[in-house]
N, C-alpha and C. Protein backbone atom coordinates (compact mmCIF):
# COMPACT_ATOMS: atom_id res chain seq x y z
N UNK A 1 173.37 13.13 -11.97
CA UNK A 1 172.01 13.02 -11.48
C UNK A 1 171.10 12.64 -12.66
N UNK A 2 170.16 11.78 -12.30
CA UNK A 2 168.82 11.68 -13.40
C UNK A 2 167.64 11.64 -12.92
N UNK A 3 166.58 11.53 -13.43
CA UNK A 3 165.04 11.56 -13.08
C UNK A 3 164.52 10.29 -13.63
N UNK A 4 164.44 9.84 -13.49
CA UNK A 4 163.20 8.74 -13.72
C UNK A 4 161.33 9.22 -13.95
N UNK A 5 161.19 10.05 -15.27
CA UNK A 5 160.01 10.61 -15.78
C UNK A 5 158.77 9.72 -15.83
N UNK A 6 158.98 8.48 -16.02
CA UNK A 6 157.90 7.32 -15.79
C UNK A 6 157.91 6.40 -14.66
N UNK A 7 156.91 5.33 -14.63
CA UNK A 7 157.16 3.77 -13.90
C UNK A 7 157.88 3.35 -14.49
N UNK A 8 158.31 2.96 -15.68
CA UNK A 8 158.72 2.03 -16.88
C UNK A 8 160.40 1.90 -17.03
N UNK A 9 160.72 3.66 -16.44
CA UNK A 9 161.84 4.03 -17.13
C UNK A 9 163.13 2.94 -16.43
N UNK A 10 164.15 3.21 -17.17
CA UNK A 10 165.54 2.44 -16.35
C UNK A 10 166.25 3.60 -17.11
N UNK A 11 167.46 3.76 -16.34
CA UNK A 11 168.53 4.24 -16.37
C UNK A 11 169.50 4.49 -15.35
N UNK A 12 171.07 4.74 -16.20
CA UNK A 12 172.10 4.27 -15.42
C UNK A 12 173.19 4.10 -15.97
N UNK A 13 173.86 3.88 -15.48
CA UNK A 13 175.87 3.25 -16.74
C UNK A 13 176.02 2.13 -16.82
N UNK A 14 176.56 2.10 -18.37
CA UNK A 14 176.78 0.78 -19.07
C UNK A 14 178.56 0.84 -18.47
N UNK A 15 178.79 -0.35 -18.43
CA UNK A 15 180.58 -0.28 -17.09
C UNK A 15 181.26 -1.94 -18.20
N UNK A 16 182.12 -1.34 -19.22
CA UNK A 16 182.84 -2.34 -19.43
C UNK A 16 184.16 -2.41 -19.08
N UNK A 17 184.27 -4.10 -18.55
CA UNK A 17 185.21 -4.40 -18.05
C UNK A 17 186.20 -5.21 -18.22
N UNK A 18 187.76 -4.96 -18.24
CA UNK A 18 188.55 -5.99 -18.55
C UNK A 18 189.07 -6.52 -17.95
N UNK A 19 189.16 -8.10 -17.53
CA UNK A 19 189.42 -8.98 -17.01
C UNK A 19 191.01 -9.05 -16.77
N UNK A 20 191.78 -8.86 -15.26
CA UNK A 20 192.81 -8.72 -15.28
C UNK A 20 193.70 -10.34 -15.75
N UNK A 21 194.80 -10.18 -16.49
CA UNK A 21 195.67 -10.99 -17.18
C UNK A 21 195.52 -12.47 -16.33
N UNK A 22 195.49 -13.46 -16.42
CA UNK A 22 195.63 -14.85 -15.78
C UNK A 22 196.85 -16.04 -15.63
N UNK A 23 197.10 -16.61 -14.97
CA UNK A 23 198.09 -17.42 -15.74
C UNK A 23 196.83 -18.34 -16.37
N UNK A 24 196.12 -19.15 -16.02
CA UNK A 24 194.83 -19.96 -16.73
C UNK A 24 194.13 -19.30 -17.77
N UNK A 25 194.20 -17.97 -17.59
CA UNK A 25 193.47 -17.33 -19.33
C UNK A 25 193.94 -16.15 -19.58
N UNK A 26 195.19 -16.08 -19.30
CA UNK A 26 196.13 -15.35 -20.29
C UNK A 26 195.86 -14.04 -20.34
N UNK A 27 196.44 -13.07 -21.67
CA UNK A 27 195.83 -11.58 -21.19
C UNK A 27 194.87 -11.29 -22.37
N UNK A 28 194.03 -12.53 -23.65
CA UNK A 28 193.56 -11.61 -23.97
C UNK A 28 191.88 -12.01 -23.80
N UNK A 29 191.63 -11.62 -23.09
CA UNK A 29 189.82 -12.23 -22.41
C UNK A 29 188.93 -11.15 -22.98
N UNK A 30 187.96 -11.70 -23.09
CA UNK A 30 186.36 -11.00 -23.52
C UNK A 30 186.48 -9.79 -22.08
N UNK A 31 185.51 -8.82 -22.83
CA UNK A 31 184.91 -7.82 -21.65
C UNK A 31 184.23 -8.30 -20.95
N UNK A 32 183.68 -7.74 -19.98
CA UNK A 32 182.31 -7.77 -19.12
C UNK A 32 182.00 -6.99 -19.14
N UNK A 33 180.53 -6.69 -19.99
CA UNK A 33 180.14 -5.22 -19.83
C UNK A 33 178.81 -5.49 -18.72
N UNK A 34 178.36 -4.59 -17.91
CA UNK A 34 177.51 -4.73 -16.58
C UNK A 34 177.12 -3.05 -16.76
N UNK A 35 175.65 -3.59 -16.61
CA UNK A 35 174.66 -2.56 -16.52
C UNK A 35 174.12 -2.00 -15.03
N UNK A 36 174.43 -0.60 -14.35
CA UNK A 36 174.40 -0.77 -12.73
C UNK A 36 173.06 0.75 -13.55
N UNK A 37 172.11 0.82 -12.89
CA UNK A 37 170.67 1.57 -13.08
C UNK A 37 169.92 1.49 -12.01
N UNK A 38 169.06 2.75 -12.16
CA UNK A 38 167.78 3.09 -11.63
C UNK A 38 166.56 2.88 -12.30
N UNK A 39 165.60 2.39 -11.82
CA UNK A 39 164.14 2.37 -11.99
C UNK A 39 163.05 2.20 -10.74
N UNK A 40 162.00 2.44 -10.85
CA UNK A 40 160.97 2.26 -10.20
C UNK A 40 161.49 1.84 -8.71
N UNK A 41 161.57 0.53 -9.30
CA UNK A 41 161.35 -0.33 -8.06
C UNK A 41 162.73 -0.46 -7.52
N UNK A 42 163.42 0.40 -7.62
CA UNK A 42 165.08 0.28 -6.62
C UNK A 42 166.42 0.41 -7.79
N UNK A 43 167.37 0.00 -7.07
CA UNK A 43 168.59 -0.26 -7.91
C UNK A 43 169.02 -1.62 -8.72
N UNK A 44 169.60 -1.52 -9.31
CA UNK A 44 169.71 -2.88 -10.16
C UNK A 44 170.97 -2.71 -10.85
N UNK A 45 171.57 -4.28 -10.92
CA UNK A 45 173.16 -4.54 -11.45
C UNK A 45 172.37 -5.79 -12.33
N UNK A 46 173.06 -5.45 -13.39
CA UNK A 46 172.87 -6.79 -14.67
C UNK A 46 174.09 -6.91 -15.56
N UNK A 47 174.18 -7.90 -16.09
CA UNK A 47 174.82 -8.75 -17.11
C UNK A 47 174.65 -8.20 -18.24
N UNK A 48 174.96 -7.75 -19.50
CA UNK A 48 174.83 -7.76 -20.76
C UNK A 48 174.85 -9.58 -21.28
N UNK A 49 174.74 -10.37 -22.00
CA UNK A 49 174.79 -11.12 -22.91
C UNK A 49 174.15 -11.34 -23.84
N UNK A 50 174.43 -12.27 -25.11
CA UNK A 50 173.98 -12.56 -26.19
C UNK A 50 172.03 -12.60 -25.62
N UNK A 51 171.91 -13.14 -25.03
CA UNK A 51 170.52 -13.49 -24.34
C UNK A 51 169.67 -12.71 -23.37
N UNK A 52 170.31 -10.72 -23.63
CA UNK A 52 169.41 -10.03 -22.95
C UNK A 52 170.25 -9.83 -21.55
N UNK A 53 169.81 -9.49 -20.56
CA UNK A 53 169.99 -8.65 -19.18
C UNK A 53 170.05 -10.12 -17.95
N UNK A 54 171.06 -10.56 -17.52
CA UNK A 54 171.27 -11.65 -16.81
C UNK A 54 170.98 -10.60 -15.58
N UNK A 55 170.01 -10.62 -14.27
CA UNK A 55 170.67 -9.72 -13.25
C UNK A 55 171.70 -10.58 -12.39
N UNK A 56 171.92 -9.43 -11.73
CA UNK A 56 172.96 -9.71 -10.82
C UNK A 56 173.03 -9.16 -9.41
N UNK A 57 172.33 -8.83 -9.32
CA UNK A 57 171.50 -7.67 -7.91
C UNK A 57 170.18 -6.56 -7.64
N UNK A 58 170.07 -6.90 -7.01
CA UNK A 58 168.65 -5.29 -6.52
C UNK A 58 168.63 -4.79 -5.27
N UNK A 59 168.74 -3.78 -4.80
CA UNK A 59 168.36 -3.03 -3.85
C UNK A 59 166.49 -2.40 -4.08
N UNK A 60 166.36 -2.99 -3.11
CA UNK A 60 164.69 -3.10 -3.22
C UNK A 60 163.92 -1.88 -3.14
N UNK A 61 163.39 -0.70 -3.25
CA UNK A 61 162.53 0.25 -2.49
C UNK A 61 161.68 1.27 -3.97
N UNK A 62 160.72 1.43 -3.56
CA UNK A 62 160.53 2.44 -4.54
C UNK A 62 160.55 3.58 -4.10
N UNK A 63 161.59 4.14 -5.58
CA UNK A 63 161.70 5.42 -6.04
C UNK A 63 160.64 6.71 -6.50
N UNK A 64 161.13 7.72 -5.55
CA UNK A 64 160.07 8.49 -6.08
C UNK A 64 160.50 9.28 -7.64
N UNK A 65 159.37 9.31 -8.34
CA UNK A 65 159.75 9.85 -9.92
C UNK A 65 159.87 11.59 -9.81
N UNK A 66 158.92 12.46 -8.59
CA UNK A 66 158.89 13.74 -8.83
C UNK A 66 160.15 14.38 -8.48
N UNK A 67 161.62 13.53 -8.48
CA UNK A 67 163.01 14.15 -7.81
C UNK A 67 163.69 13.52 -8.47
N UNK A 68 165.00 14.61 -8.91
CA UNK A 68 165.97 14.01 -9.62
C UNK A 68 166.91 12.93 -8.21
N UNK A 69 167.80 11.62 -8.90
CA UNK A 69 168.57 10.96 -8.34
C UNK A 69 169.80 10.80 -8.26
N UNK A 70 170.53 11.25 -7.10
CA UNK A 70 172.28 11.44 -7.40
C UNK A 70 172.63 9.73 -7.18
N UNK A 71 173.10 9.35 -8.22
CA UNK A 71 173.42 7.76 -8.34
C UNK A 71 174.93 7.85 -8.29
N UNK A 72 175.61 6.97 -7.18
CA UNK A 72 176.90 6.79 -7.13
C UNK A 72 177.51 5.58 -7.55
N UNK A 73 178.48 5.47 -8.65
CA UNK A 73 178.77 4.12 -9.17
C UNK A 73 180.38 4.25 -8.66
N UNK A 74 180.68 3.21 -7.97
CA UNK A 74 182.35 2.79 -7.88
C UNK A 74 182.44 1.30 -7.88
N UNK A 75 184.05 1.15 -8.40
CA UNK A 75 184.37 0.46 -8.84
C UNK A 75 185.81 0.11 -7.68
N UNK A 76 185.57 -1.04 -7.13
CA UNK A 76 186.95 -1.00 -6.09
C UNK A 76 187.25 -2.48 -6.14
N UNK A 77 188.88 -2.18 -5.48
CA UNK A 77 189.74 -3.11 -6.37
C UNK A 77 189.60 -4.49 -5.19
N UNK A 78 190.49 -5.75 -5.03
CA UNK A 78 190.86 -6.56 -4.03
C UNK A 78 189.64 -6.90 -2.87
N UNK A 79 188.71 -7.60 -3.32
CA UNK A 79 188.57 -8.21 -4.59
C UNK A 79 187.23 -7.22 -5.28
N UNK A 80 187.81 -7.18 -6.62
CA UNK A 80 186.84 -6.31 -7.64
C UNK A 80 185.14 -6.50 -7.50
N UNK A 81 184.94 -5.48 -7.00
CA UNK A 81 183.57 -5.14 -7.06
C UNK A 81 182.88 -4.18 -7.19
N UNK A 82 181.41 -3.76 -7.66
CA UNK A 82 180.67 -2.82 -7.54
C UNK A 82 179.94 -2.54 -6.85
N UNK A 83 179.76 -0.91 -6.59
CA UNK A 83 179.06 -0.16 -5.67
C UNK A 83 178.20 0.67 -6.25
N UNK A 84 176.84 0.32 -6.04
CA UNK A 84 175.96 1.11 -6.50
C UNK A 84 175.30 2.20 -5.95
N UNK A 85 175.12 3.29 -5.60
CA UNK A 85 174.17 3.84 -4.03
C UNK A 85 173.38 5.00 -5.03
N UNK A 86 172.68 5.54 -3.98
CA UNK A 86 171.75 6.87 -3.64
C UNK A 86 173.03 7.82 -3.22
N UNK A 87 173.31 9.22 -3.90
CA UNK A 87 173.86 9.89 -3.10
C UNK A 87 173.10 10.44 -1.73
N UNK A 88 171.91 9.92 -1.32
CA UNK A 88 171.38 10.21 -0.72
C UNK A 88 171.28 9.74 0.89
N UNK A 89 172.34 8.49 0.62
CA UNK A 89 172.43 7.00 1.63
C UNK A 89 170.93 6.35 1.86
N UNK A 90 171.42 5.11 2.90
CA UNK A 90 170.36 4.28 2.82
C UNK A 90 170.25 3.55 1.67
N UNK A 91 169.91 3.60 0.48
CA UNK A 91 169.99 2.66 -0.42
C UNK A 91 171.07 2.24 -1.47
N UNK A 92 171.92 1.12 -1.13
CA UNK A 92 172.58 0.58 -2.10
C UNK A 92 172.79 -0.79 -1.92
N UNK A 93 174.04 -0.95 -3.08
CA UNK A 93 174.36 -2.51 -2.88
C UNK A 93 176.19 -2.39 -3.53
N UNK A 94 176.56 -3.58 -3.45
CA UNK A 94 177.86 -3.76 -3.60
C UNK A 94 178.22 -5.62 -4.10
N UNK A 95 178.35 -5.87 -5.01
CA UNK A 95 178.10 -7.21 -5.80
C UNK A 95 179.75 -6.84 -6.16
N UNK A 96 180.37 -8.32 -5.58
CA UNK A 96 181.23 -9.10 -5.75
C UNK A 96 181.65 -9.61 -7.38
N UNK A 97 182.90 -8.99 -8.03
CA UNK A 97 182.66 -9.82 -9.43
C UNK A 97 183.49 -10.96 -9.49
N UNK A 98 183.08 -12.01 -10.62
CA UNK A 98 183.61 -12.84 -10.16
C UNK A 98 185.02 -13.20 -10.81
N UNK A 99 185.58 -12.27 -11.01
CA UNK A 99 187.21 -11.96 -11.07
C UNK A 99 187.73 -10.71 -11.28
N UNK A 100 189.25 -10.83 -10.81
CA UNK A 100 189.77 -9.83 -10.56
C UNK A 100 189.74 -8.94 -12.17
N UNK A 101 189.62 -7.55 -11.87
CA UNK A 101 188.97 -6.34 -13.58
C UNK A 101 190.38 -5.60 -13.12
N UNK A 102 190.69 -4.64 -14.44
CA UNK A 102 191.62 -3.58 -14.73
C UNK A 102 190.65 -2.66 -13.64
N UNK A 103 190.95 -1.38 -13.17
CA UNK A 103 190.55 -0.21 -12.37
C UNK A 103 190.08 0.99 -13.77
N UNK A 104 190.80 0.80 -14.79
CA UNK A 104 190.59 1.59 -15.57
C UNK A 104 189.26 0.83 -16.64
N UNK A 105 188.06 1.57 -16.71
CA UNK A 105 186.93 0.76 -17.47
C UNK A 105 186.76 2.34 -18.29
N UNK A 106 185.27 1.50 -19.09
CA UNK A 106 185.15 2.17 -20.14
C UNK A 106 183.21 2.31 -19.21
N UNK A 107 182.98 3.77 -19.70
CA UNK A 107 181.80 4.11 -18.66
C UNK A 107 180.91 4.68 -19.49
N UNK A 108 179.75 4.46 -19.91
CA UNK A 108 178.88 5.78 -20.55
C UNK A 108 177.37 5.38 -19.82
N UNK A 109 176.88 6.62 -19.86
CA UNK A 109 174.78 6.67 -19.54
C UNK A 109 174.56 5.83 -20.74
N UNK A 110 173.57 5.13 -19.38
CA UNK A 110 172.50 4.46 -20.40
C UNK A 110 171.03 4.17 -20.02
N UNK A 111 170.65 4.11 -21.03
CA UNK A 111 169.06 4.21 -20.79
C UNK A 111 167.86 3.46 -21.59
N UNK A 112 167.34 2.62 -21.22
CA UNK A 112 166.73 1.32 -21.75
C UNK A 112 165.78 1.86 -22.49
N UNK A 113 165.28 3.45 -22.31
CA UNK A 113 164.12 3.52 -23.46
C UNK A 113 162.82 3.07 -23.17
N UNK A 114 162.50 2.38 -22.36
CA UNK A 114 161.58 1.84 -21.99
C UNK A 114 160.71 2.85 -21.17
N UNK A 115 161.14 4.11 -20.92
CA UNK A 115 160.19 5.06 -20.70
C UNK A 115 161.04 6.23 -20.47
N UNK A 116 160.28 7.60 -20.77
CA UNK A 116 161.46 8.59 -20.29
C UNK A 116 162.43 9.02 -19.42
N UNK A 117 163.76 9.13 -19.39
CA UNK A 117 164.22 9.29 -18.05
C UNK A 117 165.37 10.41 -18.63
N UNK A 118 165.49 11.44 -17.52
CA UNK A 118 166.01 12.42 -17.74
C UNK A 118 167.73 12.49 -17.07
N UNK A 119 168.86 12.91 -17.83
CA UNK A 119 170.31 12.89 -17.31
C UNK A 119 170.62 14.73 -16.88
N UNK A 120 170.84 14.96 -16.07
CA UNK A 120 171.08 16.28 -15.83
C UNK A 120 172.43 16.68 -15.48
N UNK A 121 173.62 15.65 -15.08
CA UNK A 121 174.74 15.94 -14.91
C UNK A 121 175.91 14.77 -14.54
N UNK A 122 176.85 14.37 -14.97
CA UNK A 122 177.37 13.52 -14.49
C UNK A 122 179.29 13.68 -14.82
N UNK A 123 179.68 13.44 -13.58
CA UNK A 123 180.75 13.40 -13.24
C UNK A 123 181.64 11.68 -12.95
N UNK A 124 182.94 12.00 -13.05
CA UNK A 124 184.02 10.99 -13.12
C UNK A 124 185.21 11.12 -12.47
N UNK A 125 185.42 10.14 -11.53
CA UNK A 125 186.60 10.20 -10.79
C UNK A 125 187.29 9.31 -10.34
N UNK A 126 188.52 9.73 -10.14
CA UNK A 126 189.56 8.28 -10.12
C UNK A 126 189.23 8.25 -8.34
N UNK A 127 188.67 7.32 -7.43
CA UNK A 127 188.86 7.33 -6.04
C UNK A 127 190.61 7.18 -5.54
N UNK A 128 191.37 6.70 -6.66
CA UNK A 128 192.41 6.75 -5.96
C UNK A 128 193.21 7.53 -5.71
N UNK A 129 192.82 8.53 -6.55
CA UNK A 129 193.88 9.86 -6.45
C UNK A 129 192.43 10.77 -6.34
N UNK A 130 192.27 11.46 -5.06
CA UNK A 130 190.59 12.19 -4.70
C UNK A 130 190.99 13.17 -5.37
N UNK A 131 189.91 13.89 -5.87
CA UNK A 131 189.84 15.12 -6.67
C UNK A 131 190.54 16.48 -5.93
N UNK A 132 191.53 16.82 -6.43
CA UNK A 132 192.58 18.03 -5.50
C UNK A 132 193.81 17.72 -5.54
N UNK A 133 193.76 16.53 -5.66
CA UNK A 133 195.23 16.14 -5.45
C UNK A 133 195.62 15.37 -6.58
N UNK A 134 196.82 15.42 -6.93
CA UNK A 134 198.09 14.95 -8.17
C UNK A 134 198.75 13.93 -7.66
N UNK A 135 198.85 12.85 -8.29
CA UNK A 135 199.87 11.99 -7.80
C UNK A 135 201.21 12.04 -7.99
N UNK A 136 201.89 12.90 -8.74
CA UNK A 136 202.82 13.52 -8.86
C UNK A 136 203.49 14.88 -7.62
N UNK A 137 202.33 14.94 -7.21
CA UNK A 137 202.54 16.24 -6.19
C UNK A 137 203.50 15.74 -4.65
N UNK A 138 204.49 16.04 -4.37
CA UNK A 138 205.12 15.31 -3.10
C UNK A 138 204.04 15.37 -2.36
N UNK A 139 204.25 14.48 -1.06
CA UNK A 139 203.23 14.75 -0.24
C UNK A 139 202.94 16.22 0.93
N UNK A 140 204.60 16.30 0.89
CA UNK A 140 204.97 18.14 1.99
C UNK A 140 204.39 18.94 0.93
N UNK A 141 203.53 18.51 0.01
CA UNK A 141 203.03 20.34 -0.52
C UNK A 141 201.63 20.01 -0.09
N UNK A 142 201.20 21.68 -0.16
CA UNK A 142 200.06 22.30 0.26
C UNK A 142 199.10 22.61 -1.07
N UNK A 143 197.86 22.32 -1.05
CA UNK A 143 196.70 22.46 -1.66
C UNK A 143 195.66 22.96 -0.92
N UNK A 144 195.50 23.83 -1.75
CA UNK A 144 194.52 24.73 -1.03
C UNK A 144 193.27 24.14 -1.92
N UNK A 145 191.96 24.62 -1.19
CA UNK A 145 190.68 24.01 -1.78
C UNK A 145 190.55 24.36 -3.31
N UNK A 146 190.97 25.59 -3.98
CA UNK A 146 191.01 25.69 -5.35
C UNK A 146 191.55 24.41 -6.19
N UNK A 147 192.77 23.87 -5.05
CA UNK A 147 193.48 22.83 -6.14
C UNK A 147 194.51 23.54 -6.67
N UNK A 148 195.35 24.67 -6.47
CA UNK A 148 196.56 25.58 -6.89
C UNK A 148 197.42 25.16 -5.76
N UNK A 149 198.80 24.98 -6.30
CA UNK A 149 199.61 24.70 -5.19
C UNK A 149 200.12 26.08 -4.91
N UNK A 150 200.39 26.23 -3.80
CA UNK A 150 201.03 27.56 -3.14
C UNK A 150 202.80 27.56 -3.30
N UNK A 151 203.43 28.93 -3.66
CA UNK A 151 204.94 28.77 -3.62
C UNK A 151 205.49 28.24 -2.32
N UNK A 152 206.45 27.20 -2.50
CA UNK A 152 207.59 26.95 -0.82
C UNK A 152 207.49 28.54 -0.43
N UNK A 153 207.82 28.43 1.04
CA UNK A 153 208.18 29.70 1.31
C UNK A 153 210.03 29.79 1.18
N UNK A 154 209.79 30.96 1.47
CA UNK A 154 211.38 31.94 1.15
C UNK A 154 212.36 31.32 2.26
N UNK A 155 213.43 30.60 1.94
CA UNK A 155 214.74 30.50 3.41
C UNK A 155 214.80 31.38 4.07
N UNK A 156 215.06 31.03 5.14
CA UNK A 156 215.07 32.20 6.03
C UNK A 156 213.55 33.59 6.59
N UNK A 157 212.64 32.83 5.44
CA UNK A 157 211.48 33.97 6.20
C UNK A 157 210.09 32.78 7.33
């Protein structure tokens, strides 16, 4: 979650990405690093380059500043794209990249500075294996909501 303390502010995750192997460009390609944030006036997906913040999307609405914002970022595969939302629904977007990325990226907060904005908690998760479950775990076992697997029971009881 974050706050957005000003008009001014932006913030959000910096998402670099590696370009899956090609036969036309091979396996060792530049990143894409892509900036997915909150400010004022809605959601926003941008470009990093030599030349500043290329965008690449907006979800339009203004944000109110007196409430923190649960911001949901995913990353899904075939064909690779991003998902930006409100944990709140109603506002997001989902921008198409324009080639196929590794699933595994490199993720941190970021925050343009451009006015105060506050981080209060943030979490990370693989969607493909949901939080509770092991991919190692057969599928006949039992998980209970703790996430502890329970003993087989006894033969015969």
């Amino acid at each position: 979650a974050l706050q957005l303390c000003e008009p001014s502010a932006e913030a959000g995750f910096c998402v670099c990405l590696v370009p899956s192997p090609s036969d036309w460009a091979g396996v060792s390609r530049p990143p894409e690093v892509l900036i997915a944030y909150a400010a004022a006036d809605g959601l926003h997906l941008a470009r990093a380059s030599e030349r500043g913040r290329e965008a690449l999307a907006h979800a339009e609405c203004q944000l109110d500043l007196s409430v923190p914002l649960l911001c949901v970022l995913e990353l899904r595969p075939k064909p690779s794209r991003i998902r930006l939302a409100l944990g709140t629904g109603g506002l997001e977007f989902e921008h198409t990249l324009r080639e196929e990325c590794d699933l595994e990226v490199f993720t941190w907060l970021w925050d343009s500075r451009r006015g105060e904005a506050l981080f209060f908690d943030c979490a990370f998760s693989e969607l493909m294996h949901p939080a509770g479950q092991d991919s190692s775990v057969h599928s006949g076992d039992q998980r209970p909501a703790g996430g502890h697997l329970e003993p087989p029971p006894l033969a015969g009881s």
